[in-house]
Protein backbone atom coordinates (compact mmCIF):
# COMPACT_ATOMS: atom_id res chain seq x y z
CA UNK A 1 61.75 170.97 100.19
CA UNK A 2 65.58 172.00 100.05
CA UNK A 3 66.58 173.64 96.71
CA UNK A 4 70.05 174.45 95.58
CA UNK A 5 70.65 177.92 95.66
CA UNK A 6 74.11 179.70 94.01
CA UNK A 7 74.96 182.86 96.20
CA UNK A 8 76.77 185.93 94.81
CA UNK A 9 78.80 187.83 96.70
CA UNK A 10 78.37 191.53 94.77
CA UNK A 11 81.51 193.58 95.81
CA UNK A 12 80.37 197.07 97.12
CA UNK A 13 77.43 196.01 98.77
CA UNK A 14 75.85 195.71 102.12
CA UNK A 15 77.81 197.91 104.59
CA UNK A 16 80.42 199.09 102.09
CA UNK A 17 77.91 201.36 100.22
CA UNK A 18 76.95 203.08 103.09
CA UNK A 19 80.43 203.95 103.47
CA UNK A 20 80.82 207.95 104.30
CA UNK A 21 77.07 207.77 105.62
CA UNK A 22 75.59 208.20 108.88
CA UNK A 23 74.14 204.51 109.80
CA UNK A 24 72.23 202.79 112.76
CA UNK A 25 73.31 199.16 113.26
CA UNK A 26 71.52 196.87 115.19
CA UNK A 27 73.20 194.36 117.31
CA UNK A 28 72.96 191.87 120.04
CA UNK A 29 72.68 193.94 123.02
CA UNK A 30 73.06 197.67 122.01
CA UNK A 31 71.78 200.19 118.69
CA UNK A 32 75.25 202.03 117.58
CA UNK A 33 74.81 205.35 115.61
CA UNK A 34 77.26 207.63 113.58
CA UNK A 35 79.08 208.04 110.25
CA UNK A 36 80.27 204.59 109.03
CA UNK A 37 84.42 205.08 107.79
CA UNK A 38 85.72 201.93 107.82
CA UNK A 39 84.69 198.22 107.02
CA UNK A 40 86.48 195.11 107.35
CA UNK A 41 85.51 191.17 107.94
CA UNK A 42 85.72 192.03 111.70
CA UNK A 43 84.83 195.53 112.77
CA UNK A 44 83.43 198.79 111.21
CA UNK A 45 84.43 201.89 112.45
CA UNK A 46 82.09 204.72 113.06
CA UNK A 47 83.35 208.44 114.05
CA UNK A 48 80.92 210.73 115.58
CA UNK A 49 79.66 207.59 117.22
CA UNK A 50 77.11 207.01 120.16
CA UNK A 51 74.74 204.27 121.79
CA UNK A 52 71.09 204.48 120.69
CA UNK A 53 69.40 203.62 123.56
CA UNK A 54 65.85 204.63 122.50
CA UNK A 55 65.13 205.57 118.83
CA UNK A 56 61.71 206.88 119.08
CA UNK A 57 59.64 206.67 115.49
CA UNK A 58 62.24 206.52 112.63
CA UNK A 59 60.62 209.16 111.38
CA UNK A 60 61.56 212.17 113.31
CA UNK A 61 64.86 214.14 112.77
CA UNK A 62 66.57 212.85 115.86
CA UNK A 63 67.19 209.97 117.83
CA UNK A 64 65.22 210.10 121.23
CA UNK A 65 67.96 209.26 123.41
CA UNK A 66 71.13 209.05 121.83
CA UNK A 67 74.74 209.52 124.25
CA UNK A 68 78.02 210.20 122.21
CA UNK A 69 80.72 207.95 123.04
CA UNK A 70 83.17 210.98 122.97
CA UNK A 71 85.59 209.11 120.30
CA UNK A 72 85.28 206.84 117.31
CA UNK A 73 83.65 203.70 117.76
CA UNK A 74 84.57 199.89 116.47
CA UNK A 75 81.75 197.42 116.57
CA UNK A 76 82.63 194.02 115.57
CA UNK A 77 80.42 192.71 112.36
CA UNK A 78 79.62 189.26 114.15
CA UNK A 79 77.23 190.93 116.18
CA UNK A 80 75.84 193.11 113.62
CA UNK A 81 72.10 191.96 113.15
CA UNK A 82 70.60 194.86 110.81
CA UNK A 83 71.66 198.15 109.80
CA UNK A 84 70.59 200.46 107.91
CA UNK A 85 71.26 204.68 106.85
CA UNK A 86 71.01 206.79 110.37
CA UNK A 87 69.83 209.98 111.21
C-alpha cells in the first residue's frame, strides 16, 4: 500500500552532529576513519584520516587494520552508505 509520508529535514542532524568527532563511514568500496571537520552537500572532510580495511569487533579499542592516509581526507557524501562515531 503506498502512504503519503511528509519528510523533515531537522538542521544539525545526521553527519553535522558528529562534527568535531572521530567517525567511521561506510561507503561503496572502502571504510574511511578519522575526526569528521567539515560537511557539505558533496564531501566531508576528515583530518587524522585513514582506510579501514578490517575493523575487527566494534567493540575493542582499535581498529584491526587501519593505514593513515598521511593528510586530511575528502570523501564525497554520494557514496556515503552508513556512518556512525569511530574509534
Amino acid at each position: 500500500m503506498k502512504k503519503i509520508v511528509k519528510v523533515q529535514e531537522i538542521l544539525g542532524e545526521g553527519l553535522e552532529s558528529l562534527l568535531g568527532e572521530k567517525v567511521i563511514l561506510f561507503c561503496n568500496n572502502y571504510f574511511y576513519a578519522g575526526k569528521l571537520i567539515g560537511v557539505n552537500n558533496v564531501f566531508v572532510l576528515l583530518e587524522e584520516a585513514g582506510i579501514v580495511y578490517e575493523t575487527g569487533s566494534f567493540t575493542d579499542k582499535n581498529w584491526k587494520d587501519f593505514q593513515p592516509v598521511g593528510t586530511s581526507l575528502y570523501v564525497m557524501t554520494s557514496h556515503i552508505e552508513a556512518f556512525t562515531k569511530g574509534k
